[in-house]
PDB file of N, CA and C in Angstrom:
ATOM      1  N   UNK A   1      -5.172 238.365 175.488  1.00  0.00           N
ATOM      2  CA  UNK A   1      -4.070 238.705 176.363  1.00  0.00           C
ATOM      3  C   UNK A   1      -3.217 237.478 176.679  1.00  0.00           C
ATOM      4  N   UNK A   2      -3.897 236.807 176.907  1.00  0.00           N
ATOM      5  CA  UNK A   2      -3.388 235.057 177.282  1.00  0.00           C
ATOM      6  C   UNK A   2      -2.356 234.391 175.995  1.00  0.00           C
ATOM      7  N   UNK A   3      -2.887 235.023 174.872  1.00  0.00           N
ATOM      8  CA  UNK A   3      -2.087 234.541 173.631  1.00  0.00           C
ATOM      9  C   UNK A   3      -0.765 235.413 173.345  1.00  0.00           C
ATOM     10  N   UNK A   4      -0.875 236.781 173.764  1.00  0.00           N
ATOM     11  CA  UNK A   4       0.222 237.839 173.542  1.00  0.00           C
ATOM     12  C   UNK A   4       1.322 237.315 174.539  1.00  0.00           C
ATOM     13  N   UNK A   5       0.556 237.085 176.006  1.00  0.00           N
ATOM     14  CA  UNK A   5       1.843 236.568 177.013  1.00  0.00           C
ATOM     15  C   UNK A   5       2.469 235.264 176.408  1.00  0.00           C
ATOM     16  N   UNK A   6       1.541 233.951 176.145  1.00  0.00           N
ATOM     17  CA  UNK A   6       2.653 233.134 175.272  1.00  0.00           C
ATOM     18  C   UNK A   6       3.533 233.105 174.681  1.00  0.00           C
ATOM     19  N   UNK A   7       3.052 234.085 173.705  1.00  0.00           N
ATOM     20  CA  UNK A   7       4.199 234.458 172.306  1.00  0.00           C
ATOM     21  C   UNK A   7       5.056 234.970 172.886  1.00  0.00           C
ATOM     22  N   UNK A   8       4.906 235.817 174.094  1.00  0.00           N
ATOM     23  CA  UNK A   8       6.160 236.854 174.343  1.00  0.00           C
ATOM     24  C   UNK A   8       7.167 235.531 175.160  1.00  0.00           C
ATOM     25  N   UNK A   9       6.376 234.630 175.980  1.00  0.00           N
ATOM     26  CA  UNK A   9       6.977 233.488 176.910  1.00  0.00           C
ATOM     27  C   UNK A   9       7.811 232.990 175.887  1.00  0.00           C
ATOM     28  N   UNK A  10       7.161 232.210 174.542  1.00  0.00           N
ATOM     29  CA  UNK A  10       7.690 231.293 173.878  1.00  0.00           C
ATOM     30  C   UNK A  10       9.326 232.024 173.169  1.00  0.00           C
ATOM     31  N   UNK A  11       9.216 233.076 173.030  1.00  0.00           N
ATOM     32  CA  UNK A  11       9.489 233.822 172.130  1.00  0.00           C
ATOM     33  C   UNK A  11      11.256 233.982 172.985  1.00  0.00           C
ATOM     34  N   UNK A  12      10.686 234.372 174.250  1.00  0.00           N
ATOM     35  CA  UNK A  12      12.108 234.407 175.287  1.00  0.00           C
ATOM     36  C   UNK A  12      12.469 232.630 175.292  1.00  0.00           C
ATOM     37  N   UNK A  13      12.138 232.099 175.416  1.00  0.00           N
ATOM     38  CA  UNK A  13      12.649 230.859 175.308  1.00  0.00           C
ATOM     39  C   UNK A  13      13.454 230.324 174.668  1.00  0.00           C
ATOM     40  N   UNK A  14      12.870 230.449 173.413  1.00  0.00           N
ATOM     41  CA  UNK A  14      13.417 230.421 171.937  1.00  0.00           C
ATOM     42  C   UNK A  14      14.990 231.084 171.909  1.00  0.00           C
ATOM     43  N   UNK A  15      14.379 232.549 172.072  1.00  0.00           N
ATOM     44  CA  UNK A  15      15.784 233.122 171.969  1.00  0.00           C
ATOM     45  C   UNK A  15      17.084 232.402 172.926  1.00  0.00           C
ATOM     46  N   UNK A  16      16.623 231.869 174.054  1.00  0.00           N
ATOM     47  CA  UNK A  16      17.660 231.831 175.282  1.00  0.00           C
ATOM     48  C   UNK A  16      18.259 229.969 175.153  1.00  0.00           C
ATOM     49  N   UNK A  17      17.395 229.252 174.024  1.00  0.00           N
ATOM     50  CA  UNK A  17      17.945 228.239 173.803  1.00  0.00           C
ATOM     51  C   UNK A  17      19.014 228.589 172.515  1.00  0.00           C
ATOM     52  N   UNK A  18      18.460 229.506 171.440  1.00  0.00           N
ATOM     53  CA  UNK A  18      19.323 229.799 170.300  1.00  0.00           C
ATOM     54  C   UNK A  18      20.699 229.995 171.276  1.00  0.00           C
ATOM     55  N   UNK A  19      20.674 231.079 172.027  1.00  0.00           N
ATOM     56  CA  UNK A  19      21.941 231.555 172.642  1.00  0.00           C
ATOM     57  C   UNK A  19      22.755 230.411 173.186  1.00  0.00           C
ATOM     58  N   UNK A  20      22.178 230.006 174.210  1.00  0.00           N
ATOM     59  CA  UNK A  20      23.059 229.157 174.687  1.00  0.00           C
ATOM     60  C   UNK A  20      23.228 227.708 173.637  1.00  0.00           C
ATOM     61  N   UNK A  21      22.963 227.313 172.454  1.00  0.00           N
ATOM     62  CA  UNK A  21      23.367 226.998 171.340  1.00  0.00           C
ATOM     63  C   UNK A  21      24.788 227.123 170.483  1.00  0.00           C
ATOM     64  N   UNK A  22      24.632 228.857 170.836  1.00  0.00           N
ATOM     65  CA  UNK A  22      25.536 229.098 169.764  1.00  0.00           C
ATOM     66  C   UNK A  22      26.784 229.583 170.286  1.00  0.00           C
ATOM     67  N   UNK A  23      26.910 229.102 171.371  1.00  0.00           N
ATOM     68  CA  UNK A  23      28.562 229.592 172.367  1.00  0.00           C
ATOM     69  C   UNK A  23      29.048 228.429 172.615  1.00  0.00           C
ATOM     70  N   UNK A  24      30.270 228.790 172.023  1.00  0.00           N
ATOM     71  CA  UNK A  24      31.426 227.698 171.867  1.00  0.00           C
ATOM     72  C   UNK A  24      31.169 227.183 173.523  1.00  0.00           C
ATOM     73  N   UNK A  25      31.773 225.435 172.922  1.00  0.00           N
ATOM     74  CA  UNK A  25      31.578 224.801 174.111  1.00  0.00           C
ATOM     75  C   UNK A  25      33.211 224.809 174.690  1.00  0.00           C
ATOM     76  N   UNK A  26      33.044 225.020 176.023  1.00  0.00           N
ATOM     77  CA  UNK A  26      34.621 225.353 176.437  1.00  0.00           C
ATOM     78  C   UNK A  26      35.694 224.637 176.380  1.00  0.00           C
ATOM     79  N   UNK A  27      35.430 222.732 176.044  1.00  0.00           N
ATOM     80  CA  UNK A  27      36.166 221.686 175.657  1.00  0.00           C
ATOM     81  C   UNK A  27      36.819 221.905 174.210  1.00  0.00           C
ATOM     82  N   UNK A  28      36.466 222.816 173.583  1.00  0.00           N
ATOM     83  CA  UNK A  28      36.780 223.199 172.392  1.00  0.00           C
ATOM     84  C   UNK A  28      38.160 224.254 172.354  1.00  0.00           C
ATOM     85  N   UNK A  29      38.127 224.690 173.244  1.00  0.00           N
ATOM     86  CA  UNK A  29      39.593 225.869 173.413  1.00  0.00           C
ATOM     87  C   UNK A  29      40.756 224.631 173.456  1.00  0.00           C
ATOM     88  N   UNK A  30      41.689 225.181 172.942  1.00  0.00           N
ATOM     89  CA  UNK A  30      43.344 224.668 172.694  1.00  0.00           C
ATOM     90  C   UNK A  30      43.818 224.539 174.107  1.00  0.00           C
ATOM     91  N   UNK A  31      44.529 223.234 174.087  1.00  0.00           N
ATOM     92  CA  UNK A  31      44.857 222.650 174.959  1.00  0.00           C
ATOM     93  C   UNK A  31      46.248 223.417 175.713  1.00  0.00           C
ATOM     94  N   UNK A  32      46.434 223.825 176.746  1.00  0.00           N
ATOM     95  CA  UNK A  32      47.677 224.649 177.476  1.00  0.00           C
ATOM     96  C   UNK A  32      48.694 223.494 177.885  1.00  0.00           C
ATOM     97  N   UNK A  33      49.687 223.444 177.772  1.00  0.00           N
ATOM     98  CA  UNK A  33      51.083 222.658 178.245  1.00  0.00           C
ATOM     99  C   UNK A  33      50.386 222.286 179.588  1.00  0.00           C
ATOM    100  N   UNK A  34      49.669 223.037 180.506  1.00  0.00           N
ATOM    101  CA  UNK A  34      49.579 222.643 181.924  1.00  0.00           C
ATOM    102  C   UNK A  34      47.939 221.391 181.557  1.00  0.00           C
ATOM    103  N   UNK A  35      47.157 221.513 180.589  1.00  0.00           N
ATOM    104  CA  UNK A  35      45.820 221.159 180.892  1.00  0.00           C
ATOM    105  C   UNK A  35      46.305 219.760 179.906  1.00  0.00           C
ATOM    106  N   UNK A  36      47.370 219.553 179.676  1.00  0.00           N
ATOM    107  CA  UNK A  36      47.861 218.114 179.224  1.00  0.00           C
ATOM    108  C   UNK A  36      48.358 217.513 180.292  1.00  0.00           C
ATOM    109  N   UNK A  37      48.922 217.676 181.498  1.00  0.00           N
ATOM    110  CA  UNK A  37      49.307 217.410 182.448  1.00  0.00           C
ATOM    111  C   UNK A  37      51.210 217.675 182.529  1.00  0.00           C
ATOM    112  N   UNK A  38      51.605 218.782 181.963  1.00  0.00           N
ATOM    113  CA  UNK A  38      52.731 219.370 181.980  1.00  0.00           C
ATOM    114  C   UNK A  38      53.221 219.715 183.209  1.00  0.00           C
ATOM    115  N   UNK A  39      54.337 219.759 183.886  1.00  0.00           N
ATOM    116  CA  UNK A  39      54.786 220.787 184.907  1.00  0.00           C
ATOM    117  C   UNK A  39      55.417 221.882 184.655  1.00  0.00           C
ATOM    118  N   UNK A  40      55.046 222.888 184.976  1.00  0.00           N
ATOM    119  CA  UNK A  40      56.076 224.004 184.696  1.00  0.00           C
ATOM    120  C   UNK A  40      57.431 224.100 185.715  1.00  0.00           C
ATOM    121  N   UNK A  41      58.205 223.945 185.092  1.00  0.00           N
ATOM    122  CA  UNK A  41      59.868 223.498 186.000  1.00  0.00           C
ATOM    123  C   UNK A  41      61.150 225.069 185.374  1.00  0.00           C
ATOM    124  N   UNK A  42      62.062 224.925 186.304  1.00  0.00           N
ATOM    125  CA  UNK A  42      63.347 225.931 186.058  1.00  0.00           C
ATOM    126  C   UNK A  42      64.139 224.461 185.738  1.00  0.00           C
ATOM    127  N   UNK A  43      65.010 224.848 184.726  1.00  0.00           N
ATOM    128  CA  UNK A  43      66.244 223.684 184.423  1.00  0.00           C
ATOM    129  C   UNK A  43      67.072 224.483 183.916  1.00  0.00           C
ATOM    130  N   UNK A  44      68.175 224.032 184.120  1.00  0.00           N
ATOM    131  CA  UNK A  44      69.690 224.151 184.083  1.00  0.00           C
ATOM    132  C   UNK A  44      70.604 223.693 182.982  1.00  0.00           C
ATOM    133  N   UNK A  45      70.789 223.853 182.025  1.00  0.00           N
ATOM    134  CA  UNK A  45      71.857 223.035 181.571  1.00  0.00           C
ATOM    135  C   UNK A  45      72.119 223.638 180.099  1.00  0.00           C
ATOM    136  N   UNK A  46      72.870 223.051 179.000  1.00  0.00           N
ATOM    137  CA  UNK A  46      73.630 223.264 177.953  1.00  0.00           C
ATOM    138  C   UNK A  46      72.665 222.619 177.126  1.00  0.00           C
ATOM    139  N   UNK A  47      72.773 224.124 175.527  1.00  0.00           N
ATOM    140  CA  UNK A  47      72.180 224.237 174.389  1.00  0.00           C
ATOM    141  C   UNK A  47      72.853 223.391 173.077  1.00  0.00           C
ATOM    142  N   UNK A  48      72.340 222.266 173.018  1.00  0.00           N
ATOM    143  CA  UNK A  48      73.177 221.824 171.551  1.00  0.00           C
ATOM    144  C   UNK A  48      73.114 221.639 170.758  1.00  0.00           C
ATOM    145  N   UNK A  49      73.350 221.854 169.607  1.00  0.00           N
ATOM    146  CA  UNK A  49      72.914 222.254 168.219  1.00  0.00           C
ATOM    147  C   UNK A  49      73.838 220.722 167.452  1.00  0.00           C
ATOM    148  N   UNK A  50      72.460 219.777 166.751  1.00  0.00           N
ATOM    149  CA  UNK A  50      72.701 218.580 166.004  1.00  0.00           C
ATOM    150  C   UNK A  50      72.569 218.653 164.569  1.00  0.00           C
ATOM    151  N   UNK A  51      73.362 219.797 163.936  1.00  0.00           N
ATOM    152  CA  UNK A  51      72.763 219.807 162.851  1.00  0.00           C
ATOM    153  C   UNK A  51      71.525 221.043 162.482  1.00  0.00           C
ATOM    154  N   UNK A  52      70.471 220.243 162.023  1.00  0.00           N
ATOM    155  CA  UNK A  52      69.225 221.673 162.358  1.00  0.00           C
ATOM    156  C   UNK A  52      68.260 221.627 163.903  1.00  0.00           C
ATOM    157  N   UNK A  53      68.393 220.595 164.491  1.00  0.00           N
ATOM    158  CA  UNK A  53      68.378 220.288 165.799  1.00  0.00           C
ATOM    159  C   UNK A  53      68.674 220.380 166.760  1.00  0.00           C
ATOM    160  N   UNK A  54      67.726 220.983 167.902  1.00  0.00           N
ATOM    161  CA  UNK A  54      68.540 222.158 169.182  1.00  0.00           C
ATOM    162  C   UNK A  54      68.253 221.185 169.971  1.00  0.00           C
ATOM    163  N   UNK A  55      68.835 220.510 171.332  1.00  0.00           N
ATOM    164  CA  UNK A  55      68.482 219.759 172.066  1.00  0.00           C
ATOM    165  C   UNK A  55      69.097 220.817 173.336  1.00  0.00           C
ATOM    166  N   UNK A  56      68.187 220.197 174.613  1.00  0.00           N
ATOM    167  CA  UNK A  56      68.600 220.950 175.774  1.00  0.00           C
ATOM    168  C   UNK A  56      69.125 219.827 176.845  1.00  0.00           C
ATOM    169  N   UNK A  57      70.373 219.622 177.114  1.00  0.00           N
ATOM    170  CA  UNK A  57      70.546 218.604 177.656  1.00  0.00           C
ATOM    171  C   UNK A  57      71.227 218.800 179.448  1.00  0.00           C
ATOM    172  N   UNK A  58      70.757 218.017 179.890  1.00  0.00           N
ATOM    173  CA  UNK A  58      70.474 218.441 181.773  1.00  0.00           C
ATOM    174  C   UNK A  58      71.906 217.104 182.003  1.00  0.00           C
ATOM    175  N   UNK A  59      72.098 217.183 183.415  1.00  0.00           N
ATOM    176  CA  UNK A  59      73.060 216.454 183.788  1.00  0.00           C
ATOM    177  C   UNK A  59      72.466 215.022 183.505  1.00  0.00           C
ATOM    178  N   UNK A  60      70.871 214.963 183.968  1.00  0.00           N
ATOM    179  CA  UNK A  60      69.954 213.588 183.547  1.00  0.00           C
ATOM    180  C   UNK A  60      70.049 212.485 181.876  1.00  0.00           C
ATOM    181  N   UNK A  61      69.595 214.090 181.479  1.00  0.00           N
ATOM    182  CA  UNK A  61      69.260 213.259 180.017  1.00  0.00           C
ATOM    183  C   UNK A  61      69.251 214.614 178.865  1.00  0.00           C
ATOM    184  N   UNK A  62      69.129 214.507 177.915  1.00  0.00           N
ATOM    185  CA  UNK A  62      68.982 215.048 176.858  1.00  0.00           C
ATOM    186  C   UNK A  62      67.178 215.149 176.636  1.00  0.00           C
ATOM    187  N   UNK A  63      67.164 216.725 176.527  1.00  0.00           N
ATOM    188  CA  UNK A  63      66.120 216.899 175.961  1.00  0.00           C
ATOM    189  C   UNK A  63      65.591 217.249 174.557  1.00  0.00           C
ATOM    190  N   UNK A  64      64.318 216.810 174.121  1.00  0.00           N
ATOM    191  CA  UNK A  64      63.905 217.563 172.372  1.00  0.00           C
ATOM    192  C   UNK A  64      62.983 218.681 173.122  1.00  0.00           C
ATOM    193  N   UNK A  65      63.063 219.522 172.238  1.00  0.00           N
ATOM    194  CA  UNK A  65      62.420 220.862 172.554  1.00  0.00           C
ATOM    195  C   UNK A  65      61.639 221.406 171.471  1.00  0.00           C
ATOM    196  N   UNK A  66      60.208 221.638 171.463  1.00  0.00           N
ATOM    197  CA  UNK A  66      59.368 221.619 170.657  1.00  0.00           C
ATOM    198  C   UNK A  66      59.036 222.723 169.833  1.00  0.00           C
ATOM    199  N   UNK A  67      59.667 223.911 170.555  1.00  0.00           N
ATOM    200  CA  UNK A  67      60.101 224.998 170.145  1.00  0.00           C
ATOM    201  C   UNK A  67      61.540 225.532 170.276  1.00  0.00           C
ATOM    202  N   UNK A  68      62.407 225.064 169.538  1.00  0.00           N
ATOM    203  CA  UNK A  68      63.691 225.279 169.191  1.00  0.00           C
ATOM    204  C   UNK A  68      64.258 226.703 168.844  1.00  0.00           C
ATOM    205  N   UNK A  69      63.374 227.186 168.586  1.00  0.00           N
ATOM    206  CA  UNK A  69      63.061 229.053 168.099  1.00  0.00           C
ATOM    207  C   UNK A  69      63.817 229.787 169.505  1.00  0.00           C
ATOM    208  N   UNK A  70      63.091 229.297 170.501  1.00  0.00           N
ATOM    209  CA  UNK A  70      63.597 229.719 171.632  1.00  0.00           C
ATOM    210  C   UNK A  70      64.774 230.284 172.048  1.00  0.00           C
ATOM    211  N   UNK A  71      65.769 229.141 171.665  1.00  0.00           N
ATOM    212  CA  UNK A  71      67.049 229.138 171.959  1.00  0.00           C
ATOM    213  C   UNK A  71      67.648 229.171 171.152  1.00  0.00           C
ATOM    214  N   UNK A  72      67.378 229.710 169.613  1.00  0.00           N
ATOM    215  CA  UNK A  72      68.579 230.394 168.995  1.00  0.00           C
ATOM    216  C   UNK A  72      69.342 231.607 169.651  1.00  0.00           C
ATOM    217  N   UNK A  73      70.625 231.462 168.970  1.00  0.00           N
ATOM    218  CA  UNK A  73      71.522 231.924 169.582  1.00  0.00           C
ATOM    219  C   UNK A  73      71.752 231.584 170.705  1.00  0.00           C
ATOM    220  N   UNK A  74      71.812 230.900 171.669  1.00  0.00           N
ATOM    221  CA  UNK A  74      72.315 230.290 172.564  1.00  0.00           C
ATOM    222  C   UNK A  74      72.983 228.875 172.460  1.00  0.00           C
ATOM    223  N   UNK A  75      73.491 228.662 171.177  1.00  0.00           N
ATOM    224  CA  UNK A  75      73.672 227.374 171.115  1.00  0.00           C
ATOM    225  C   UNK A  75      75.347 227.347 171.647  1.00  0.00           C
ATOM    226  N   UNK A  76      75.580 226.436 172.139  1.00  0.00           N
ATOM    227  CA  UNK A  76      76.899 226.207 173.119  1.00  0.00           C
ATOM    228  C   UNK A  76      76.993 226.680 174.493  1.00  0.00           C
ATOM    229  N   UNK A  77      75.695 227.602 174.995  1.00  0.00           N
ATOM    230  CA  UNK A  77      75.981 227.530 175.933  1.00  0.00           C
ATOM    231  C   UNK A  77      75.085 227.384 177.318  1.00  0.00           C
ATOM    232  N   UNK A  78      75.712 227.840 178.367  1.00  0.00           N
ATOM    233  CA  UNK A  78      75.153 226.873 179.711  1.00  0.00           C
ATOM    234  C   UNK A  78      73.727 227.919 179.769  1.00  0.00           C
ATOM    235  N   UNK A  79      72.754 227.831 180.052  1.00  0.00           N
ATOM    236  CA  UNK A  79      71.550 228.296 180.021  1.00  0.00           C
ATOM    237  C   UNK A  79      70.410 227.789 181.538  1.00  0.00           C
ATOM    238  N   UNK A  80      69.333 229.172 181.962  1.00  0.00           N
ATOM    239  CA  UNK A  80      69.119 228.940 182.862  1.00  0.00           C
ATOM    240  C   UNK A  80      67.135 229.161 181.858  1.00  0.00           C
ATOM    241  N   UNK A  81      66.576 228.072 182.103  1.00  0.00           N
ATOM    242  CA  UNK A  81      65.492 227.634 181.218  1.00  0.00           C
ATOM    243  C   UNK A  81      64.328 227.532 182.088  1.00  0.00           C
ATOM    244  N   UNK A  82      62.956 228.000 181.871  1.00  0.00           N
ATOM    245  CA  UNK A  82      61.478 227.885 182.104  1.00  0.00           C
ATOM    246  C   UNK A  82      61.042 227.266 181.302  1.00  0.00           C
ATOM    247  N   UNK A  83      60.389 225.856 181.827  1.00  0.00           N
ATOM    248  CA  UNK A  83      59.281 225.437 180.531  1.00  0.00           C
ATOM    249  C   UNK A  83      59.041 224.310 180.923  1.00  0.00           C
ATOM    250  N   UNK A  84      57.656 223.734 180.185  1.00  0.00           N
ATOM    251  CA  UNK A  84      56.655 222.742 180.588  1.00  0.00           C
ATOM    252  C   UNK A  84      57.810 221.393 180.191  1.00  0.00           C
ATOM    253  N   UNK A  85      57.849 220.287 181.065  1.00  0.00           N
ATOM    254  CA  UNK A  85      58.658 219.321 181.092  1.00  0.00           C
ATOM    255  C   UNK A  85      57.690 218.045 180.818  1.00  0.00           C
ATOM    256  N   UNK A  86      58.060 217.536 180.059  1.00  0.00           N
ATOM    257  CA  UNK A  86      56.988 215.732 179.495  1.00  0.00           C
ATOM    258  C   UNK A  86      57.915 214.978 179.653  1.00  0.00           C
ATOM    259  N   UNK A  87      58.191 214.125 180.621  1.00  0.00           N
ATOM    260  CA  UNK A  87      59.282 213.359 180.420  1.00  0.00           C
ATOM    261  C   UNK A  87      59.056 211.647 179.937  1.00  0.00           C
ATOM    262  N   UNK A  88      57.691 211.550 179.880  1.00  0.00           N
ATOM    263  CA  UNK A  88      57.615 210.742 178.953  1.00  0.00           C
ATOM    264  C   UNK A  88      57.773 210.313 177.903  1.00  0.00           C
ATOM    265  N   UNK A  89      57.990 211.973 177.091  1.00  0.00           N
ATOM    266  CA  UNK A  89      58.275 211.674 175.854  1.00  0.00           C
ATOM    267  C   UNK A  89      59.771 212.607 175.478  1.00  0.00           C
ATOM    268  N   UNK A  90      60.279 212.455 176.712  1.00  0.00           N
ATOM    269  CA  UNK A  90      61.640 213.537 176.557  1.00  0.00           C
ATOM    270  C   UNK A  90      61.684 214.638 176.128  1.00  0.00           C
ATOM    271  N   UNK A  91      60.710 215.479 176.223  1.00  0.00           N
ATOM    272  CA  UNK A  91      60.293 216.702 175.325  1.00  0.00           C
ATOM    273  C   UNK A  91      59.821 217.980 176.201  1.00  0.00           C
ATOM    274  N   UNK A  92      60.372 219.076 175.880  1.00  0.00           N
ATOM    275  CA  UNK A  92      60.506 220.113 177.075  1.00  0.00           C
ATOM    276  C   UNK A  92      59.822 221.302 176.034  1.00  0.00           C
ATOM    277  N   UNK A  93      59.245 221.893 176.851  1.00  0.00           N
ATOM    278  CA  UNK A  93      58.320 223.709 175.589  1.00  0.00           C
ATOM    279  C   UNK A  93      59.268 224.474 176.345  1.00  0.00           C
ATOM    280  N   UNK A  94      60.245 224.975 176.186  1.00  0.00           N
ATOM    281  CA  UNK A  94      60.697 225.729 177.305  1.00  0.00           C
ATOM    282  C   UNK A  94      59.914 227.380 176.845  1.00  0.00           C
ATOM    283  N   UNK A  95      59.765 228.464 178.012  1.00  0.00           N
ATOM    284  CA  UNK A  95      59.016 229.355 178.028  1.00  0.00           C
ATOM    285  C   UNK A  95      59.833 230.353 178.179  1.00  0.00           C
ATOM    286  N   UNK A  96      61.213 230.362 178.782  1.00  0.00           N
ATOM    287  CA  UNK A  96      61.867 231.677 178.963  1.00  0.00           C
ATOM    288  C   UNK A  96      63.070 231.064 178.814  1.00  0.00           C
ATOM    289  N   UNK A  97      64.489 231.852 178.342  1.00  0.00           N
ATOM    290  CA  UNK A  97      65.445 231.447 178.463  1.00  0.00           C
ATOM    291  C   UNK A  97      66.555 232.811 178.822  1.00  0.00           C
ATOM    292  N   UNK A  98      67.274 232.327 180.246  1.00  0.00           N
ATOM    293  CA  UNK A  98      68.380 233.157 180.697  1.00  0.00           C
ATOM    294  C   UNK A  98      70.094 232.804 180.939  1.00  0.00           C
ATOM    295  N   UNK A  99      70.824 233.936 180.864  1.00  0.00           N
ATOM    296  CA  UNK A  99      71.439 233.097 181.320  1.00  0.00           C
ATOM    297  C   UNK A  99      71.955 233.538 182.737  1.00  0.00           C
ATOM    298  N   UNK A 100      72.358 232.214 183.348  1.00  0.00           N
ATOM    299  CA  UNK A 100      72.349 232.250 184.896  1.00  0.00           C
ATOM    300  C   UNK A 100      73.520 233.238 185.132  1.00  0.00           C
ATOM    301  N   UNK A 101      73.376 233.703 186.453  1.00  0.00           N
ATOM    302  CA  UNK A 101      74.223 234.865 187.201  1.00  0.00           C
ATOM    303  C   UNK A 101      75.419 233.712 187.498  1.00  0.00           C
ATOM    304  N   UNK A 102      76.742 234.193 187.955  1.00  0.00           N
ATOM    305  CA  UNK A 102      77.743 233.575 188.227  1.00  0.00           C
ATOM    306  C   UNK A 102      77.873 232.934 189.566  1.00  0.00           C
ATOM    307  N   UNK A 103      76.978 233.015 190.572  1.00  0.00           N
ATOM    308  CA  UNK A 103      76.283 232.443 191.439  1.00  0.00           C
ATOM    309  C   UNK A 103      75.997 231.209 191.245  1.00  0.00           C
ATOM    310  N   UNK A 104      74.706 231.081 190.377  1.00  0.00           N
ATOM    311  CA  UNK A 104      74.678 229.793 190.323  1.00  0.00           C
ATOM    312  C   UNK A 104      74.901 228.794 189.218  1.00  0.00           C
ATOM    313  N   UNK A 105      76.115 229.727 187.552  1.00  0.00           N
ATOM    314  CA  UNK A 105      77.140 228.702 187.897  1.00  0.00           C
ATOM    315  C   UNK A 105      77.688 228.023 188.373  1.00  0.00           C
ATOM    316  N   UNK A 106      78.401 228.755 189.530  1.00  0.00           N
ATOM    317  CA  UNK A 106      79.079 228.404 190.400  1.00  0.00           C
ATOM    318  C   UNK A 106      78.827 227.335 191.176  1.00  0.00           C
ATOM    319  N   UNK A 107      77.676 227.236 191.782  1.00  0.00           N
ATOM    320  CA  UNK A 107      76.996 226.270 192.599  1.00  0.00           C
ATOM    321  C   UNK A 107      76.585 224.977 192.039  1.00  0.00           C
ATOM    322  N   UNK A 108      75.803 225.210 190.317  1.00  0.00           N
ATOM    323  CA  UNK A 108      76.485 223.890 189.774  1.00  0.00           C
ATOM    324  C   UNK A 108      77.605 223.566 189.322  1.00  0.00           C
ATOM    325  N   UNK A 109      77.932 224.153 189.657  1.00  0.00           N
ATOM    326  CA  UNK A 109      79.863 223.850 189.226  1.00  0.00           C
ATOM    327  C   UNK A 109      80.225 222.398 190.601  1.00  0.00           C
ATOM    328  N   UNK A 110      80.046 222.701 191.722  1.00  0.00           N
ATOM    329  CA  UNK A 110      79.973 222.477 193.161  1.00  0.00           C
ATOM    330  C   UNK A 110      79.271 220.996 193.111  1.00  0.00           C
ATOM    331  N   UNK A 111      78.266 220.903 192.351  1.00  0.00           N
ATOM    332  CA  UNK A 111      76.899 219.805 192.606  1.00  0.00           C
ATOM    333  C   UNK A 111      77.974 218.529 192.118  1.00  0.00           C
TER     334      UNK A 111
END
């Protein structure tokens, strides 16, 4: 009896080290714009097309945009933008693109 309970002990063991073995370790999932240390920001400004090159450029500075896909068809104009901002490396993911109500045109018109 003493030998059957072992085997059955060893046996759960076994299995519960295989398992927790074989599940992805969670450092392994793809890195999110935010878990690089991204901010997610609203920005403002004009779509410009360099050629095959879309840049999004703010009253600040000119941005590269890593997904350029985004904002086709919007090129020339004033655009109201979601997306993770790196300004270290001047480089924006933008996530949504609208364009602003005449409101707040207007108001940067004003600034």
């Amino acid at each position: 009896m003493k030998t059957f309970l072992f085997a059955i002990f060893s046996l759960c063991f076994a299995l519960s080290v295989v398992v927790a073995l074989s599940q992805d370790a969670p450092n392994q999932a793809p890195k999110t714009p935010a878990d690089i240390g991204a901010r997610l920001t609203t920005i403002m400004g004009i779509v410009q097309e360099d050629g095959e090159i879309l840049r999004f450029v703010t009253e600040q500075r000119a941005w590269k945009v890593d997904n350029p896909e985004t904002l086709k068809g919007h090129e020339g104009h004033y655009v109201h933008a979601e997306g993770y901002v790196y300004p270290d490396k001047d480089l924006i993911h933008i996530t949504e693109v609208k364009i602003p109500t005449a409101r707040e045109t207007r108001e940067a018109d004003i600034k």
